[in-house]
PDB file of N, CA and C in Angstrom:
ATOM      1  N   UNK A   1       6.865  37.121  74.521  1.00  0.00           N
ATOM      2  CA  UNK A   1       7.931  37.860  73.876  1.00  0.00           C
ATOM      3  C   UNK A   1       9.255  37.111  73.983  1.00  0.00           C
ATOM      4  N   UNK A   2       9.705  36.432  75.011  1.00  0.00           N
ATOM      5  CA  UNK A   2      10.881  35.757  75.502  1.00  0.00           C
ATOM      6  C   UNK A   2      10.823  35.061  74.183  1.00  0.00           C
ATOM      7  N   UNK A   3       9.734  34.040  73.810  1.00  0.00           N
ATOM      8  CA  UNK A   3       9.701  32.799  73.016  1.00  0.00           C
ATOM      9  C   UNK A   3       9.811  33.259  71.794  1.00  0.00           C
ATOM     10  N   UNK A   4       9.696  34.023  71.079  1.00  0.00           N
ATOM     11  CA  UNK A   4      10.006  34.660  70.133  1.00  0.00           C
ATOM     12  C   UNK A   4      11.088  34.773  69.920  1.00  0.00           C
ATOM     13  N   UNK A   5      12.135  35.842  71.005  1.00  0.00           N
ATOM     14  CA  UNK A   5      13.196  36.488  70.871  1.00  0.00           C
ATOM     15  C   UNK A   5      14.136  34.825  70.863  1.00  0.00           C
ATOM     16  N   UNK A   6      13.957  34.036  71.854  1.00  0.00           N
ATOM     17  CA  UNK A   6      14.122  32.726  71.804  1.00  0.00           C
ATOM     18  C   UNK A   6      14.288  31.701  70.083  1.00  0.00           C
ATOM     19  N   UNK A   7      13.299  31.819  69.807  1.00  0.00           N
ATOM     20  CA  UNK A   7      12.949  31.322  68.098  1.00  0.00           C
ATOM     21  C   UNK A   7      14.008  31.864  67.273  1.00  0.00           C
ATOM     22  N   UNK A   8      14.100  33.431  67.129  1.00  0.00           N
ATOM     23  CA  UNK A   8      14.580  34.036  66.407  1.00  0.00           C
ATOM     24  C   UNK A   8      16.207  33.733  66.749  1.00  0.00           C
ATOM     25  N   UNK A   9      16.345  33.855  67.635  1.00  0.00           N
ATOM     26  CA  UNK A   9      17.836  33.186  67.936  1.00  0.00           C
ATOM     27  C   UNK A   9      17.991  32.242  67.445  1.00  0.00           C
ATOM     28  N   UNK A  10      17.145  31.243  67.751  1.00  0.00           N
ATOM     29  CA  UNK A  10      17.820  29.629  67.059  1.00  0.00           C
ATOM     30  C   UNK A  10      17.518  30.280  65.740  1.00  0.00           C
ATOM     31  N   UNK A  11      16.951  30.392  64.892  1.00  0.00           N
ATOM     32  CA  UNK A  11      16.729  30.689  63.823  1.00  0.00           C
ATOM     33  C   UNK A  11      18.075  31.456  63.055  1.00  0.00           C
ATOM     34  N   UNK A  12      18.482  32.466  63.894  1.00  0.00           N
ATOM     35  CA  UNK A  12      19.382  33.331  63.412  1.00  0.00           C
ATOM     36  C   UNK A  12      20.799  32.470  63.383  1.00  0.00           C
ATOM     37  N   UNK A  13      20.880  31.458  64.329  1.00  0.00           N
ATOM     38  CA  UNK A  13      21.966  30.903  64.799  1.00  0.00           C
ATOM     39  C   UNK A  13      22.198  29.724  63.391  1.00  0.00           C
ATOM     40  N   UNK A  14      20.959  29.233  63.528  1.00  0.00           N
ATOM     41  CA  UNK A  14      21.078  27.960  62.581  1.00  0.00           C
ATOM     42  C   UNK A  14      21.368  28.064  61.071  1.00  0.00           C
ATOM     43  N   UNK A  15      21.011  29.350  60.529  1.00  0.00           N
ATOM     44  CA  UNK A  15      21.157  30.125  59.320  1.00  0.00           C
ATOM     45  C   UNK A  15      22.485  30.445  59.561  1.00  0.00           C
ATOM     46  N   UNK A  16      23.431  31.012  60.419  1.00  0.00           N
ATOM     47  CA  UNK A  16      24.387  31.170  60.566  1.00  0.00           C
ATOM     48  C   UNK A  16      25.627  30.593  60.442  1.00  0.00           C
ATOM     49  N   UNK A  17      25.152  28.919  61.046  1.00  0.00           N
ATOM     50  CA  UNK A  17      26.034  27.674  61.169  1.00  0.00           C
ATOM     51  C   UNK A  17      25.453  27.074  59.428  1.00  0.00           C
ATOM     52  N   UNK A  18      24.600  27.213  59.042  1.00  0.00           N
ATOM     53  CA  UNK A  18      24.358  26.785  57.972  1.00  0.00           C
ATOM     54  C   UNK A  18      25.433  27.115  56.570  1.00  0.00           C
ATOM     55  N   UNK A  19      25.468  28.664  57.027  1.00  0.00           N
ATOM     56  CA  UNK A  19      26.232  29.401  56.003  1.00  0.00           C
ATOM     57  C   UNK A  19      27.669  28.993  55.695  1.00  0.00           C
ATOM     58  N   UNK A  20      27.987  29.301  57.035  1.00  0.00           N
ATOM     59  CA  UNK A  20      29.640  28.755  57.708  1.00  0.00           C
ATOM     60  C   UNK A  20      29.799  26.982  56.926  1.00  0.00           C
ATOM     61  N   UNK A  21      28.633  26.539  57.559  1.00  0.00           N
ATOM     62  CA  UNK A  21      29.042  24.891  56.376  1.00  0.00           C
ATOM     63  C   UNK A  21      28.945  25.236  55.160  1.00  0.00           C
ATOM     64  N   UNK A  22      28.102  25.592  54.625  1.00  0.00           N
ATOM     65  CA  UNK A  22      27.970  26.145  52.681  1.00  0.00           C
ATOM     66  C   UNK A  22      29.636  26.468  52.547  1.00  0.00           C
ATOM     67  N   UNK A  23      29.866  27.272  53.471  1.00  0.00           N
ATOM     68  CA  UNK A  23      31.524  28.430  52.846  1.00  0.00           C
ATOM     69  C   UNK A  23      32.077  27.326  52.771  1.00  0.00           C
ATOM     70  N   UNK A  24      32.175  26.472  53.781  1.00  0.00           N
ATOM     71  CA  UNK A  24      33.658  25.506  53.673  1.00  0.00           C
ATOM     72  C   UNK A  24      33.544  24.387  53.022  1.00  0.00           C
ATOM     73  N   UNK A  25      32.293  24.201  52.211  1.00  0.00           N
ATOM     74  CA  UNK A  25      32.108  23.037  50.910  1.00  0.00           C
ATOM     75  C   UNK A  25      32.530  23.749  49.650  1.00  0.00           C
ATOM     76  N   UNK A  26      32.475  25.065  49.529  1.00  0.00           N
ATOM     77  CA  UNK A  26      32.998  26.222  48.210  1.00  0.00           C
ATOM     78  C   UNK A  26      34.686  26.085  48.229  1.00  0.00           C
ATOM     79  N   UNK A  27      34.986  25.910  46.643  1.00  0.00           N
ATOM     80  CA  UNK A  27      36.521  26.635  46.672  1.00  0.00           C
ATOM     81  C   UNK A  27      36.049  27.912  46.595  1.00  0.00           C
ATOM     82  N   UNK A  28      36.832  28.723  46.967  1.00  0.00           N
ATOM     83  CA  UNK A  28      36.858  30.439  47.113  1.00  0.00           C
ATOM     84  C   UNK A  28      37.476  30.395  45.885  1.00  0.00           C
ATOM     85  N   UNK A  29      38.489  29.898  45.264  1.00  0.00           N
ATOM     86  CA  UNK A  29      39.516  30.571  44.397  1.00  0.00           C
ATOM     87  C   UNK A  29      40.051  29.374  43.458  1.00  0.00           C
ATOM     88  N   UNK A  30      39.893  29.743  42.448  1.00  0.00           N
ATOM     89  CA  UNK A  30      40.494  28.998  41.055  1.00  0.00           C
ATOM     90  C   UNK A  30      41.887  28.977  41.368  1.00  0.00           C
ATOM     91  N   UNK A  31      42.159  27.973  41.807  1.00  0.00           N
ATOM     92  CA  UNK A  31      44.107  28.118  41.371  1.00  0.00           C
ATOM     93  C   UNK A  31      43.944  27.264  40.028  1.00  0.00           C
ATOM     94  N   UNK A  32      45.506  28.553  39.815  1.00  0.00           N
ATOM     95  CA  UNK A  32      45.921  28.155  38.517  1.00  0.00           C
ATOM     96  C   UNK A  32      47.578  28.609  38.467  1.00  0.00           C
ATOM     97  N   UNK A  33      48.187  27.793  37.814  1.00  0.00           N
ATOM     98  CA  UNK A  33      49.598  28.379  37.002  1.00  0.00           C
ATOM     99  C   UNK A  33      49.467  29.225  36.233  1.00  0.00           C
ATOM    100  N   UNK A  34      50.410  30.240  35.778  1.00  0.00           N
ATOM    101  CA  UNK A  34      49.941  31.278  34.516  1.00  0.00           C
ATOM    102  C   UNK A  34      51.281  31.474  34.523  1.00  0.00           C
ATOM    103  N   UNK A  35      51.487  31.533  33.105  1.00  0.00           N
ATOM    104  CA  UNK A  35      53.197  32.369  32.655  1.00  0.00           C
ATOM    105  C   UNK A  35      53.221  33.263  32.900  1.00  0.00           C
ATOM    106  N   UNK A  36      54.639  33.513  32.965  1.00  0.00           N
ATOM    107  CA  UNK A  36      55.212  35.316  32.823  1.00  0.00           C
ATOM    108  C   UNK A  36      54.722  36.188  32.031  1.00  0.00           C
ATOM    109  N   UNK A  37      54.255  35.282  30.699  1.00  0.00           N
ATOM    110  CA  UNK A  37      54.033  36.202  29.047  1.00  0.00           C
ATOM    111  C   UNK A  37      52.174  36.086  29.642  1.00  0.00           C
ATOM    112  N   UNK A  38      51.729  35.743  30.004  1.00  0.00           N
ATOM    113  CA  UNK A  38      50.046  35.395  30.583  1.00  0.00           C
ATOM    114  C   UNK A  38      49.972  36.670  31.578  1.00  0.00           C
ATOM    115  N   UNK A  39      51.001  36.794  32.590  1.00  0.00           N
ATOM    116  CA  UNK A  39      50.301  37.701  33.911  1.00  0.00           C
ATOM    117  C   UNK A  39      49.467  39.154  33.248  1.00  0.00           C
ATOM    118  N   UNK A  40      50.177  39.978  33.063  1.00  0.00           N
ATOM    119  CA  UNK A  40      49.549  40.775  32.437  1.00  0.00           C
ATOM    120  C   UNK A  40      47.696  40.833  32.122  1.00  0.00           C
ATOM    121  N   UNK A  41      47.960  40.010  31.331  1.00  0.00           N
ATOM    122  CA  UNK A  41      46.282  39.685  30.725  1.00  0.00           C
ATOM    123  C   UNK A  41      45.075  38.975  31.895  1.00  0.00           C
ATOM    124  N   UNK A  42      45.850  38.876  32.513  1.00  0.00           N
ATOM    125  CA  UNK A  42      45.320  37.709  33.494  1.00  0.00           C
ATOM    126  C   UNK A  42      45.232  38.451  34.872  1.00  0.00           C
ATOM    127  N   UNK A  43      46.055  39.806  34.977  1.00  0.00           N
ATOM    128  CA  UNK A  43      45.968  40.082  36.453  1.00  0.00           C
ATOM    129  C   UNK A  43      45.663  42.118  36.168  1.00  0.00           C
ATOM    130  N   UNK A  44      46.131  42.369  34.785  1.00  0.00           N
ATOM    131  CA  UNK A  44      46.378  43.778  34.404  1.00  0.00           C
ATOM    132  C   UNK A  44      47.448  44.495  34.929  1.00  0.00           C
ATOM    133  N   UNK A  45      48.440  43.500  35.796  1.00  0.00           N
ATOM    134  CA  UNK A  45      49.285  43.741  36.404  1.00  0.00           C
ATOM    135  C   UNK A  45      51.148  43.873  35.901  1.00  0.00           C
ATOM    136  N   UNK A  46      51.530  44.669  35.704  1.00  0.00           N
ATOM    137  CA  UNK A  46      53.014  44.689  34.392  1.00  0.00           C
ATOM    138  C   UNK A  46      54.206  43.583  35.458  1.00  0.00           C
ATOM    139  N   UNK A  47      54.937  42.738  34.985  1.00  0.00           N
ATOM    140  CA  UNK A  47      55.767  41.692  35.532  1.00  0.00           C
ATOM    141  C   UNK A  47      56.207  42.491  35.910  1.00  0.00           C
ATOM    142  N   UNK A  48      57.170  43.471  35.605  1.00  0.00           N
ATOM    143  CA  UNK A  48      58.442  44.256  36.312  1.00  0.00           C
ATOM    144  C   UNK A  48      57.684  44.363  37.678  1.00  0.00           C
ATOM    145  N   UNK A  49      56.657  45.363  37.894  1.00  0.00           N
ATOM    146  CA  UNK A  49      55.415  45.649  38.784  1.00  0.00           C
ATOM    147  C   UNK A  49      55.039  44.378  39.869  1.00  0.00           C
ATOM    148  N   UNK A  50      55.128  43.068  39.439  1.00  0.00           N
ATOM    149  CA  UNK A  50      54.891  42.103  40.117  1.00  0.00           C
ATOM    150  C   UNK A  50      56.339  41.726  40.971  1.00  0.00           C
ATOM    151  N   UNK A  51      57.591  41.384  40.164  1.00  0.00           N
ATOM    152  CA  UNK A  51      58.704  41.207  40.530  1.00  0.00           C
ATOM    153  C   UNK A  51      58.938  42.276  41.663  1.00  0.00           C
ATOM    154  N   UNK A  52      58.947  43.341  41.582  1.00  0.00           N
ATOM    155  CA  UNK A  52      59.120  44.337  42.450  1.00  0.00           C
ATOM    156  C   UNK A  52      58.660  44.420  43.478  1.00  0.00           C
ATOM    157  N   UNK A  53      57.261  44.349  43.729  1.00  0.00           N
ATOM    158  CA  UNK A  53      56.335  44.229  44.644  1.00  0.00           C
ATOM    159  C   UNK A  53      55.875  42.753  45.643  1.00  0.00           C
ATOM    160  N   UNK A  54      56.045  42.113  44.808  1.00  0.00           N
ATOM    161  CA  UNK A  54      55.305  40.647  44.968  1.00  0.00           C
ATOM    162  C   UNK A  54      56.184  39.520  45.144  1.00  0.00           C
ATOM    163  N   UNK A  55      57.019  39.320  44.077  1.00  0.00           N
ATOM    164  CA  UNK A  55      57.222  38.080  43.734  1.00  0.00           C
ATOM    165  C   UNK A  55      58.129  37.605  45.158  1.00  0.00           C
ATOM    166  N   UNK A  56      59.033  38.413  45.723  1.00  0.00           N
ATOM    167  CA  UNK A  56      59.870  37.552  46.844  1.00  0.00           C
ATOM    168  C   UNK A  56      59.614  38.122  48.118  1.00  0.00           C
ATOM    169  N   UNK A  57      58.328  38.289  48.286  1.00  0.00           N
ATOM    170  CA  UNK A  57      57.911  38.190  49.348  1.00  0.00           C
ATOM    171  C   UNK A  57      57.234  37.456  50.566  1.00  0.00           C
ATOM    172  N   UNK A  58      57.964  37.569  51.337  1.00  0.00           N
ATOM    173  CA  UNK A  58      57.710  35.861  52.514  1.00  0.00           C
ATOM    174  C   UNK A  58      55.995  35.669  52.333  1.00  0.00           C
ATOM    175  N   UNK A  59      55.988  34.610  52.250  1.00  0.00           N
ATOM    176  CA  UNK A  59      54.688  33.983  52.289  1.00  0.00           C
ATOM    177  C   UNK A  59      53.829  34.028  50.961  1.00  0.00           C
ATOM    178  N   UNK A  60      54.830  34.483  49.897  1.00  0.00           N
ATOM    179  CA  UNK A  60      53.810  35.194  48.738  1.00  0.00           C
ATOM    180  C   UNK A  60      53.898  33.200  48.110  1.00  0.00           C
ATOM    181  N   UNK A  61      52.927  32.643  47.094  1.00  0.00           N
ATOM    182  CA  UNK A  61      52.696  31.346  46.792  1.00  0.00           C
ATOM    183  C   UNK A  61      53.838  30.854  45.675  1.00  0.00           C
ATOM    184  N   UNK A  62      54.589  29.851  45.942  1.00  0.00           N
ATOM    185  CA  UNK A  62      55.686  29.750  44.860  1.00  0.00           C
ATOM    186  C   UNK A  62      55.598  28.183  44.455  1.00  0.00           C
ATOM    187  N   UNK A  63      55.627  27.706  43.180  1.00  0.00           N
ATOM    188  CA  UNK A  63      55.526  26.383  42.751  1.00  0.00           C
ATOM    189  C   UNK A  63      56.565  25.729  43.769  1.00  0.00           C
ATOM    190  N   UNK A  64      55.803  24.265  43.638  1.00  0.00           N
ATOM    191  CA  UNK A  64      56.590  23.315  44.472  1.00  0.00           C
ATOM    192  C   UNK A  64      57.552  23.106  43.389  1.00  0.00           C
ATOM    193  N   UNK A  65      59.025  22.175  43.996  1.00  0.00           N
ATOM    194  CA  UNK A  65      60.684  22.099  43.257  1.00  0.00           C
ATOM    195  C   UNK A  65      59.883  21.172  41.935  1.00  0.00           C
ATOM    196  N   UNK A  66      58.941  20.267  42.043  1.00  0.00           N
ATOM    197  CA  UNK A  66      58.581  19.477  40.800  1.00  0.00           C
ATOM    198  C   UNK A  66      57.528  20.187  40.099  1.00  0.00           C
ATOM    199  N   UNK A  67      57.387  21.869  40.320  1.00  0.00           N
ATOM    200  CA  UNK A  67      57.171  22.774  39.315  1.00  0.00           C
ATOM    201  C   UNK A  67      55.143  22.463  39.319  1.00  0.00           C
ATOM    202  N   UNK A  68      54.430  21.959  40.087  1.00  0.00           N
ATOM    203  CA  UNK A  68      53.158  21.841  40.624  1.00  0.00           C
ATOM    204  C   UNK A  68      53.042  23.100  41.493  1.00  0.00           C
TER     205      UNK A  68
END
């Protein structure tokens, strides 16, 4: 029974560490730029609604000064 419960561990472990490498070869997330006249369509979200909420908030993502 030990050798089993043993197996299944490495087993469980190695599937585990396996996964964890898969995640960090994936982008998670499409970046992209999108206009002002784009958000909307693109998020269902109204600008005023974004400005208000979002836009100047510490840490929220803001183009670099050469606009990248």
């Amino acid at each position: 029974m030990d050798s089993l419960i043993s197996a299944l561990s490495k087993l469980f472990t190695q599937a585990y560490e396996q996964g964890v490498a898969d995640g960090r070869n994936q982008q998670a997330v499409d970046h992209k730029m999108i206009g002002r006249k784009d958000f909307y369509s693109e998020f269902g979200i109204k600008v005023d609604t974004f400005d208000k909420h979002y836009r100047d908030k510490e840490g929220f993502p803001k183009p670099e000064e050469d606009g990248k």
